[in-house]
PDB file of N, CA and C in Angstrom:
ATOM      1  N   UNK A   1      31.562  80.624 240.913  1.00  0.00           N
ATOM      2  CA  UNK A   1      31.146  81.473 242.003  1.00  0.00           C
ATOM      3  C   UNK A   1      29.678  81.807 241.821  1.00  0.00           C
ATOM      4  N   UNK A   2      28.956  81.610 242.818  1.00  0.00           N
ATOM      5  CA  UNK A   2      27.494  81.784 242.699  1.00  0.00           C
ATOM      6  C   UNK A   2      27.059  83.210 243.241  1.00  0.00           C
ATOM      7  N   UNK A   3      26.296  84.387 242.898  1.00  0.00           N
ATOM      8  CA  UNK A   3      25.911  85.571 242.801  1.00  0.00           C
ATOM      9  C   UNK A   3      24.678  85.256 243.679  1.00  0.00           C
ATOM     10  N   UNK A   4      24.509  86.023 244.355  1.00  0.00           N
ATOM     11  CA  UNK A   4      22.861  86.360 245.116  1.00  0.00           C
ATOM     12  C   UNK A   4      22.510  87.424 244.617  1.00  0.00           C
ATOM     13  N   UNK A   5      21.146  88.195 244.915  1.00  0.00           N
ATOM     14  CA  UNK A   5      20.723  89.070 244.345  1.00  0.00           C
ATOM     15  C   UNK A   5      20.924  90.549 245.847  1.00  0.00           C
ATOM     16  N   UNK A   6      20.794  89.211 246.933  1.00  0.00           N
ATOM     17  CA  UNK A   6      21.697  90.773 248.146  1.00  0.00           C
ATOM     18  C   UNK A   6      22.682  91.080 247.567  1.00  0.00           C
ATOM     19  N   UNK A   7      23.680  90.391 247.329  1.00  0.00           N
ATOM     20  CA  UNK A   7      25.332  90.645 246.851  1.00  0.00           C
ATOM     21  C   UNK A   7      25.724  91.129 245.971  1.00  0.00           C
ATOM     22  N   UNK A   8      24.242  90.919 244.944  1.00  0.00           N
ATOM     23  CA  UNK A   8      24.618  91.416 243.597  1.00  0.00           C
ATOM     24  C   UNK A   8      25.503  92.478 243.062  1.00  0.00           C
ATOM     25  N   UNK A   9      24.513  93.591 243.704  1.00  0.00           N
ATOM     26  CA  UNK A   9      25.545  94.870 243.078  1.00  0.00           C
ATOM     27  C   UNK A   9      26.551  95.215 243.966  1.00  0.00           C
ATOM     28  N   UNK A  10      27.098  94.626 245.092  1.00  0.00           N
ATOM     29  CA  UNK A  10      28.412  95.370 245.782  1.00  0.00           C
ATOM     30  C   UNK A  10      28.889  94.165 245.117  1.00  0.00           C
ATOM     31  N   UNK A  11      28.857  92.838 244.317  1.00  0.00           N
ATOM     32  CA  UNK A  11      30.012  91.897 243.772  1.00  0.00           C
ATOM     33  C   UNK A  11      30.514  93.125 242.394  1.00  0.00           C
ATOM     34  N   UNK A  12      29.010  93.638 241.809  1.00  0.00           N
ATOM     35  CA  UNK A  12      29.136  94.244 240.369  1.00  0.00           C
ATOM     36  C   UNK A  12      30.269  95.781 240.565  1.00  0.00           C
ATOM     37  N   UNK A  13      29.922  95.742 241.927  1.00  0.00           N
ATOM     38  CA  UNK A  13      30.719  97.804 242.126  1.00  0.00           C
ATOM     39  C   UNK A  13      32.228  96.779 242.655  1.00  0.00           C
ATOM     40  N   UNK A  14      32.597  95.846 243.317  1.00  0.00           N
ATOM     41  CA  UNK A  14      33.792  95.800 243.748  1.00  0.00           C
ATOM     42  C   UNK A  14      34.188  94.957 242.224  1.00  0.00           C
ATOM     43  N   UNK A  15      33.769  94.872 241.188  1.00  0.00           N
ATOM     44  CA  UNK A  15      34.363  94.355 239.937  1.00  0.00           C
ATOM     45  C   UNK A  15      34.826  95.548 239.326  1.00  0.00           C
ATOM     46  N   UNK A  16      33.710  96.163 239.380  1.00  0.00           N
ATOM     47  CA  UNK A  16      33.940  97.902 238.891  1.00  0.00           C
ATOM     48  C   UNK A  16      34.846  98.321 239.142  1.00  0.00           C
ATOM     49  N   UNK A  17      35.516  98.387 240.704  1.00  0.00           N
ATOM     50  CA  UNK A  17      36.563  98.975 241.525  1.00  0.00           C
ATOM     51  C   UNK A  17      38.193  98.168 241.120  1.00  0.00           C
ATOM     52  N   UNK A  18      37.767  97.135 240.664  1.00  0.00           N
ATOM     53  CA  UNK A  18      38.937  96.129 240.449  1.00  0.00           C
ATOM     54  C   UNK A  18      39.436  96.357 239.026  1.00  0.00           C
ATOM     55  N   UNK A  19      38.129  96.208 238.101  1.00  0.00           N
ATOM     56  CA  UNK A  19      38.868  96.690 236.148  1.00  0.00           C
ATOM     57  C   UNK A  19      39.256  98.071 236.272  1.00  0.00           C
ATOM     58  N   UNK A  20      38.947  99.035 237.153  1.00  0.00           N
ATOM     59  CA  UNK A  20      39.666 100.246 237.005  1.00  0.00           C
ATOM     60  C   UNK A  20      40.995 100.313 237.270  1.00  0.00           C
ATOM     61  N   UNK A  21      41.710  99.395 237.419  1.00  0.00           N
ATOM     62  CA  UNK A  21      43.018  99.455 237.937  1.00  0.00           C
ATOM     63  C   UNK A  21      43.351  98.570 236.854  1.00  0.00           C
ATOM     64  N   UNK A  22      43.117  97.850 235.865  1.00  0.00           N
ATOM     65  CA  UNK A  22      43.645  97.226 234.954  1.00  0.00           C
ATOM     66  C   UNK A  22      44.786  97.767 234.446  1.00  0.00           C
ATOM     67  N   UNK A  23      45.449  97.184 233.507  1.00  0.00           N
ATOM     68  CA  UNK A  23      46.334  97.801 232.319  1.00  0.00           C
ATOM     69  C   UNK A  23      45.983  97.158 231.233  1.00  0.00           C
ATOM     70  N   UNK A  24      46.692  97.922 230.652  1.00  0.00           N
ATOM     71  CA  UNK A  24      46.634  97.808 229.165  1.00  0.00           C
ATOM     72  C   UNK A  24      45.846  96.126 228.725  1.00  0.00           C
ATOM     73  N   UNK A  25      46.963  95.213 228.936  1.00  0.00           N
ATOM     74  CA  UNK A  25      46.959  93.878 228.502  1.00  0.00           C
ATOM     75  C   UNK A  25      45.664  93.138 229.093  1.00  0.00           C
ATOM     76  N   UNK A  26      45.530  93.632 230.496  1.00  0.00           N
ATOM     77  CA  UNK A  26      44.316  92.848 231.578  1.00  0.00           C
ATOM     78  C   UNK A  26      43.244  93.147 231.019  1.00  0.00           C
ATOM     79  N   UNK A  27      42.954  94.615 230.268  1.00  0.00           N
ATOM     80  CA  UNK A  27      41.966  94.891 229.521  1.00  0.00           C
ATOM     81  C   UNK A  27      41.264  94.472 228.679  1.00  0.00           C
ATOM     82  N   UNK A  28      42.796  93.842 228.088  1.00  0.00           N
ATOM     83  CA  UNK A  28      42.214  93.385 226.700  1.00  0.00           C
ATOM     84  C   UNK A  28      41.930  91.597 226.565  1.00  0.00           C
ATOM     85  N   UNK A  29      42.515  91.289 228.236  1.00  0.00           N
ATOM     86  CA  UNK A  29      41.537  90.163 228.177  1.00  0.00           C
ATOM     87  C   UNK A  29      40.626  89.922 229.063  1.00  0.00           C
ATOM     88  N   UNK A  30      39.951  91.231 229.376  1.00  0.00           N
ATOM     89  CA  UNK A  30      38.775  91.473 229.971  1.00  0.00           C
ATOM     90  C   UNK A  30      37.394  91.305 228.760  1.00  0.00           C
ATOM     91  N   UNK A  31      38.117  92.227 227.310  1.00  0.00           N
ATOM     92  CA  UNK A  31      37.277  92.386 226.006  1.00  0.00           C
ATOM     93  C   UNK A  31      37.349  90.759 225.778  1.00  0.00           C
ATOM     94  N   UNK A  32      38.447  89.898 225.567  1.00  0.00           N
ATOM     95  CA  UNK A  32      37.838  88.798 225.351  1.00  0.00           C
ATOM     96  C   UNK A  32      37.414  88.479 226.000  1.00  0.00           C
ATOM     97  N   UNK A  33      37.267  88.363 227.334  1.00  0.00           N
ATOM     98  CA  UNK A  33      36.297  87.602 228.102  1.00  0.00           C
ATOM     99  C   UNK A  33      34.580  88.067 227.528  1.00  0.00           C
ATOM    100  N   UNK A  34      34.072  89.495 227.522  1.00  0.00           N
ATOM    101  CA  UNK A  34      33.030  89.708 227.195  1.00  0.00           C
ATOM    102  C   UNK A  34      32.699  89.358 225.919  1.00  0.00           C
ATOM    103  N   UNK A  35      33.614  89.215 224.850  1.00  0.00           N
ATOM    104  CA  UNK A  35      33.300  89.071 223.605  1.00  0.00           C
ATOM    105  C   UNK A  35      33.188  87.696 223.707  1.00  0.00           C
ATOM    106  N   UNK A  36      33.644  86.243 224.207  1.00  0.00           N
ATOM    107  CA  UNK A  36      33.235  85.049 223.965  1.00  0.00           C
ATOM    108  C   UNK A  36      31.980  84.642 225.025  1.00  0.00           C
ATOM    109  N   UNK A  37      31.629  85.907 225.604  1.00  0.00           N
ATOM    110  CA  UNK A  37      30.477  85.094 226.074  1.00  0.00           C
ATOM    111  C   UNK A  37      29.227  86.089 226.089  1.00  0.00           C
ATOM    112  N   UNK A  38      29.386  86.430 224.404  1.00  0.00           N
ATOM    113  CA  UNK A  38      29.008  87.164 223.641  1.00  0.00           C
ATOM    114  C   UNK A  38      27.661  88.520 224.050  1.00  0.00           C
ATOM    115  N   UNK A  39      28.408  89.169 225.648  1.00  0.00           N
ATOM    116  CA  UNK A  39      28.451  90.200 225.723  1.00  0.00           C
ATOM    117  C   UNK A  39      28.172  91.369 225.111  1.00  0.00           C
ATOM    118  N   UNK A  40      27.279  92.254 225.380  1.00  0.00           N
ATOM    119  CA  UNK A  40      26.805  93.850 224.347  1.00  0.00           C
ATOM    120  C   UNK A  40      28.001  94.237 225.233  1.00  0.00           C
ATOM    121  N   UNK A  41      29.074  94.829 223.974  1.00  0.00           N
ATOM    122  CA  UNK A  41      30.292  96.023 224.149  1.00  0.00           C
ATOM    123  C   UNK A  41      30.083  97.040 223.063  1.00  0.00           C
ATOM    124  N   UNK A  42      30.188  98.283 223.096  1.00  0.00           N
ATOM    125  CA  UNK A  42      29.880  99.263 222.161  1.00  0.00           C
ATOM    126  C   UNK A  42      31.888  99.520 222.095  1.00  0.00           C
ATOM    127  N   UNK A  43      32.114 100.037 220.686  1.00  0.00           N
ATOM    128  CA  UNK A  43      33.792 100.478 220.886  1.00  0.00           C
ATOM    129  C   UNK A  43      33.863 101.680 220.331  1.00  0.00           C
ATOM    130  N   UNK A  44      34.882 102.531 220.131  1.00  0.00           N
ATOM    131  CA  UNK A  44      34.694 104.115 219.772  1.00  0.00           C
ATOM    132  C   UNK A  44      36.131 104.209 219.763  1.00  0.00           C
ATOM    133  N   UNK A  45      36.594 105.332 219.723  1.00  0.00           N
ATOM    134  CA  UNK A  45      38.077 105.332 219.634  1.00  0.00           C
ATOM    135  C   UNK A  45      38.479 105.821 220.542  1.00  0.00           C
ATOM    136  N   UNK A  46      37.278 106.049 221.728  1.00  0.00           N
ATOM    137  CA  UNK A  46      37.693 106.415 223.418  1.00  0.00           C
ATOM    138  C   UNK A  46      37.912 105.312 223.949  1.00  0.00           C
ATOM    139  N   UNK A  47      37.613 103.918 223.675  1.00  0.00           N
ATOM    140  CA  UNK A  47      37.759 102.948 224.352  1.00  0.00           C
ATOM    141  C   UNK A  47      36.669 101.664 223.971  1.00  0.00           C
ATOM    142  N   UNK A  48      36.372 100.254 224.747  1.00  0.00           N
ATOM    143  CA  UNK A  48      35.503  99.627 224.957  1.00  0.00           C
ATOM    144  C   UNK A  48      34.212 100.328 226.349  1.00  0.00           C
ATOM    145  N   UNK A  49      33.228  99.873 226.219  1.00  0.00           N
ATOM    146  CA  UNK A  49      32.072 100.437 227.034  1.00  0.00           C
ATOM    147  C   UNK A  49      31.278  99.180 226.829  1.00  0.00           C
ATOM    148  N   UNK A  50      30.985  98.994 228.448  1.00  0.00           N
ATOM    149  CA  UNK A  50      29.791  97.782 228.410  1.00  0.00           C
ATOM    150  C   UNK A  50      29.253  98.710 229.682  1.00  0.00           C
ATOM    151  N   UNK A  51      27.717  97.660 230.076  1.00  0.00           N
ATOM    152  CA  UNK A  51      26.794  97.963 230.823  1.00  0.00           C
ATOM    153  C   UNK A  51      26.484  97.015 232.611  1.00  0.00           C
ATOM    154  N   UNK A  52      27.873  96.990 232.780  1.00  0.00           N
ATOM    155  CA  UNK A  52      27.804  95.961 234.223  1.00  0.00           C
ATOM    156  C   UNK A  52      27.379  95.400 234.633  1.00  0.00           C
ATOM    157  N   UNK A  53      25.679  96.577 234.809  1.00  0.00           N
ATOM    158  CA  UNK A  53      24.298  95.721 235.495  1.00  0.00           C
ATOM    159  C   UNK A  53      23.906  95.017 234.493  1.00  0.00           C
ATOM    160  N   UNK A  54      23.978  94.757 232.986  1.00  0.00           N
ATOM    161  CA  UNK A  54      23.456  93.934 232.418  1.00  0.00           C
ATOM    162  C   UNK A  54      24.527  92.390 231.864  1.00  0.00           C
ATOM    163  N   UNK A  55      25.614  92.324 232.425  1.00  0.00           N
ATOM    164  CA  UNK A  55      26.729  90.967 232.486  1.00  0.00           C
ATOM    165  C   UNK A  55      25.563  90.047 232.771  1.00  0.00           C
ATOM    166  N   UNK A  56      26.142  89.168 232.301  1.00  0.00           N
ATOM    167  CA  UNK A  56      25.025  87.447 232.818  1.00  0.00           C
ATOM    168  C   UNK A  56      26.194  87.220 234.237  1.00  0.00           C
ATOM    169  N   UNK A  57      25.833  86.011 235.041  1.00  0.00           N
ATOM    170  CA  UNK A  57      26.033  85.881 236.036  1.00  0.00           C
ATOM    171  C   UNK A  57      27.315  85.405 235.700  1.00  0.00           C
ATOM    172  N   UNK A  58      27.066  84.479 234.728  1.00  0.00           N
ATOM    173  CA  UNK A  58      28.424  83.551 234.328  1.00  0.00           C
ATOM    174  C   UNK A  58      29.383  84.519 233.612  1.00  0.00           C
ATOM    175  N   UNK A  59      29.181  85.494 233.279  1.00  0.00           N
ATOM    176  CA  UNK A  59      30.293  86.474 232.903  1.00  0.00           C
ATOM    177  C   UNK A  59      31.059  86.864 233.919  1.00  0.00           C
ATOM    178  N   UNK A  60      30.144  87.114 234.425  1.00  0.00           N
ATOM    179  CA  UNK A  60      30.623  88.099 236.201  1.00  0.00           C
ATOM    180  C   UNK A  60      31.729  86.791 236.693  1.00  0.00           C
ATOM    181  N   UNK A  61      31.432  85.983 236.940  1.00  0.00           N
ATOM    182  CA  UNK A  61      32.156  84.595 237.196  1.00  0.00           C
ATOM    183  C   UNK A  61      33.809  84.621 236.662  1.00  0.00           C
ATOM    184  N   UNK A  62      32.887  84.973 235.678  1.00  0.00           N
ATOM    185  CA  UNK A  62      34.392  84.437 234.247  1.00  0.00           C
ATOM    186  C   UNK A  62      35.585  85.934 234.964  1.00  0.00           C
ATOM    187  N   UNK A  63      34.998  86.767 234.884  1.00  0.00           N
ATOM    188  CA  UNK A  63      35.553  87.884 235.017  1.00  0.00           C
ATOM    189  C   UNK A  63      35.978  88.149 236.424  1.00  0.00           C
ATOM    190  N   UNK A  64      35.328  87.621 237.320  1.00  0.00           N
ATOM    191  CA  UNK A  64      35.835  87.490 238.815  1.00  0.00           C
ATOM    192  C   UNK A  64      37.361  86.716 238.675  1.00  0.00           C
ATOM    193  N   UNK A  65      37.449  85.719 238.016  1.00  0.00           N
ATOM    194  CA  UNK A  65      38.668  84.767 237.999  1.00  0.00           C
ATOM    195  C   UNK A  65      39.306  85.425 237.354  1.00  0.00           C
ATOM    196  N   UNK A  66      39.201  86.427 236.113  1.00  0.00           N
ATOM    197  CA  UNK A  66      40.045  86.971 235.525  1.00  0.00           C
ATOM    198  C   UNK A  66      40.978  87.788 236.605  1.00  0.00           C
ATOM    199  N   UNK A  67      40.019  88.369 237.566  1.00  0.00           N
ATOM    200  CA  UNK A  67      40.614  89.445 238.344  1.00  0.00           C
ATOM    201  C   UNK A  67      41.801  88.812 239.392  1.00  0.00           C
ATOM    202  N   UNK A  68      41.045  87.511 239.733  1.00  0.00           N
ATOM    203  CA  UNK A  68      41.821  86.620 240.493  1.00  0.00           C
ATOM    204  C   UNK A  68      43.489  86.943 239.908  1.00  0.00           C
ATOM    205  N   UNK A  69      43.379  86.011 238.698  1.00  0.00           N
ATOM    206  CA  UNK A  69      44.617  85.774 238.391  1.00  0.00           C
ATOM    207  C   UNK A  69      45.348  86.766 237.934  1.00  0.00           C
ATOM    208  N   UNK A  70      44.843  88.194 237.628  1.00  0.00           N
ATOM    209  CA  UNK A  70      45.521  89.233 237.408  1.00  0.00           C
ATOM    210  C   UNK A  70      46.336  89.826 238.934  1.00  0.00           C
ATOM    211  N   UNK A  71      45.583  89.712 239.526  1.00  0.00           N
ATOM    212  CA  UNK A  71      46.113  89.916 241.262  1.00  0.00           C
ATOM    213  C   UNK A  71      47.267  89.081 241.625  1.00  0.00           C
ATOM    214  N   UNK A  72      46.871  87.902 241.513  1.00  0.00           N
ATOM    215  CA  UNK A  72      47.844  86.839 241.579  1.00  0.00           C
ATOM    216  C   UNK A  72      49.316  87.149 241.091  1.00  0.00           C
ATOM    217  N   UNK A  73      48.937  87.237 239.742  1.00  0.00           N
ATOM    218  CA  UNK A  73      50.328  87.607 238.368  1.00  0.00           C
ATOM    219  C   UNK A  73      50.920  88.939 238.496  1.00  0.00           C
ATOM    220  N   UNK A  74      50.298  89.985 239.365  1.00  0.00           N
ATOM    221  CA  UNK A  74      50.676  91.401 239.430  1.00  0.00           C
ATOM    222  C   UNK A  74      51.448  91.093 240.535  1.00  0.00           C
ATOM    223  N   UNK A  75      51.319  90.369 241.576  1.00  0.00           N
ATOM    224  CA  UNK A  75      52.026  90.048 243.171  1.00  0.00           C
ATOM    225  C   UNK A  75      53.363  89.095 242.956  1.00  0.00           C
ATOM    226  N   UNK A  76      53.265  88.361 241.561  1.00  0.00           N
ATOM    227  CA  UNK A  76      54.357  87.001 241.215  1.00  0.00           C
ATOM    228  C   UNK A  76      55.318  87.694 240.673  1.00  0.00           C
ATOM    229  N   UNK A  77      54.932  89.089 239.838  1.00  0.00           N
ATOM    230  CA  UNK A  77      55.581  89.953 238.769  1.00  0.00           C
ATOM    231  C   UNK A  77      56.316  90.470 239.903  1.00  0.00           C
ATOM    232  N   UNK A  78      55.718  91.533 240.910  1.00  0.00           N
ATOM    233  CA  UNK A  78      56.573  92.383 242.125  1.00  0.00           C
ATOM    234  C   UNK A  78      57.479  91.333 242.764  1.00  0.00           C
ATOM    235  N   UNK A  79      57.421  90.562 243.327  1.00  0.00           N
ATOM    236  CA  UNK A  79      58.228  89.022 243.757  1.00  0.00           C
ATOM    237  C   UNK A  79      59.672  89.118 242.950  1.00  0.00           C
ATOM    238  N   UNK A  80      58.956  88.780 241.510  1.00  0.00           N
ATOM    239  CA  UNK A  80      60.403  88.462 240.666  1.00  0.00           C
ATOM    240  C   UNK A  80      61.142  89.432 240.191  1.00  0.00           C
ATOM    241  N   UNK A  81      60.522  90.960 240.192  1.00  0.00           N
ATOM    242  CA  UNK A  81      61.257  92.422 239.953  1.00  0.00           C
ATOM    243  C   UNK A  81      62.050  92.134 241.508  1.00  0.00           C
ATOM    244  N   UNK A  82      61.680  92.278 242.846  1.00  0.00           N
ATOM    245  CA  UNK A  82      62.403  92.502 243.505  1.00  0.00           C
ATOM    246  C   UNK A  82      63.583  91.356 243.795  1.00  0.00           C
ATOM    247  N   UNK A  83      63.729  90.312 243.237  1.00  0.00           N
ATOM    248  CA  UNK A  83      64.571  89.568 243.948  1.00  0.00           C
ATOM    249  C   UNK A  83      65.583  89.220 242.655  1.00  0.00           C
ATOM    250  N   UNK A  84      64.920  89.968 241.386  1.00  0.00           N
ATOM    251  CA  UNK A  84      65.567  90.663 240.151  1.00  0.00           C
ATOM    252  C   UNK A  84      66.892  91.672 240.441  1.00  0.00           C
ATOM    253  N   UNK A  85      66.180  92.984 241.105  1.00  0.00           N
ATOM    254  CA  UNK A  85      66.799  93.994 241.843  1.00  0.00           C
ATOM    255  C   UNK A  85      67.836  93.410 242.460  1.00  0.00           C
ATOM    256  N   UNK A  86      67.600  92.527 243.801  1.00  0.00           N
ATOM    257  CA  UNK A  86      68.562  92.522 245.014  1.00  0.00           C
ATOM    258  C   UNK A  86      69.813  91.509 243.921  1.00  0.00           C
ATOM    259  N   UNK A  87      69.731  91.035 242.994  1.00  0.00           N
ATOM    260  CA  UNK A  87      70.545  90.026 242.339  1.00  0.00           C
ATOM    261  C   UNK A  87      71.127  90.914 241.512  1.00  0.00           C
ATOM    262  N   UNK A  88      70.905  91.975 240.844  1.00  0.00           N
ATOM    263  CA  UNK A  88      71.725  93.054 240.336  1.00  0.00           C
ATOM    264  C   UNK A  88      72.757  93.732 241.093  1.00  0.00           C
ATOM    265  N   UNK A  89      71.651  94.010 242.260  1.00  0.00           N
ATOM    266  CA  UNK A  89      72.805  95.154 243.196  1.00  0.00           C
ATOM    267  C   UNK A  89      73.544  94.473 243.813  1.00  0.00           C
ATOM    268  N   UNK A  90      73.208  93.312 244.028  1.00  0.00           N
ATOM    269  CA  UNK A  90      74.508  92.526 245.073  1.00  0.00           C
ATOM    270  C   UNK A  90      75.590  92.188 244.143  1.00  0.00           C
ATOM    271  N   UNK A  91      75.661  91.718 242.592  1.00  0.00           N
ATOM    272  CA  UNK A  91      76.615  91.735 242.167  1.00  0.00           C
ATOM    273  C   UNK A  91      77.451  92.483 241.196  1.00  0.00           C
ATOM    274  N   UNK A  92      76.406  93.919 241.305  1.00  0.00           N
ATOM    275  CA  UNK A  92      76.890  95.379 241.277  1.00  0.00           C
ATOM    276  C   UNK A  92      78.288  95.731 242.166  1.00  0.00           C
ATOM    277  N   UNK A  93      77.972  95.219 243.754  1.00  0.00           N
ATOM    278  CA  UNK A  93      78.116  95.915 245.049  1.00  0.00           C
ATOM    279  C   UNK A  93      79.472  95.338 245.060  1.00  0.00           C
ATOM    280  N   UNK A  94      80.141  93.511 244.528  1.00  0.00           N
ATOM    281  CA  UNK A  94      81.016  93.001 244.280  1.00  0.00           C
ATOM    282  C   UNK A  94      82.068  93.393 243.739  1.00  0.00           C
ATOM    283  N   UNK A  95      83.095  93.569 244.724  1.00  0.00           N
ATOM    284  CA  UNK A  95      85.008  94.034 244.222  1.00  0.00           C
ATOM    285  C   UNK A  95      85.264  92.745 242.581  1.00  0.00           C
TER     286      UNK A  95
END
């Protein structure tokens, strides 16, 4: 995915808007993503902390797809809970 410098920071604030909804696990392969493409992350025992505006482009990239497929896998997960559900209760519901 190629970055412009119009686009720049509403791609960088709607990335922003997107890792805030992470969990736990998405997080932590958000940290690898920054750590192999050897990313400034500071860590503390409040958390990981990086600096957004300073990601390389190709991070932002890397991390756009991350978000992709977390979206993706969060929508495949609700899919297979619900049709999980209706396969319980229907042969719950069974004399």
């Amino acid at each position: 995915m190629s970055f412009t410098k119009d686009t720049d920071f509403e791609t960088r604030k709607r990335i922003f808007e997107e890792v805030k909804r992470f969990n736990r696990t998405e997080l932590e392969e958000l940290y690898k993503v920054l750590r192999r493409a050897a990313e400034e992350v500071s860590e503390n025992r409040n958390g990981m902390f990086f600096d957004l505006l300073s990601i390389k482009e190709d991070t932002l990239a890397k991390i756009d797809e991350l978000i992709v497929f977390c979206k993706e896998n969060r929508a495949n997960f609700e899919v297979r809970e619900k049709v999980l559900t209706e396969l319980v209760n229907s042969t719950v519901d069974e004399p």
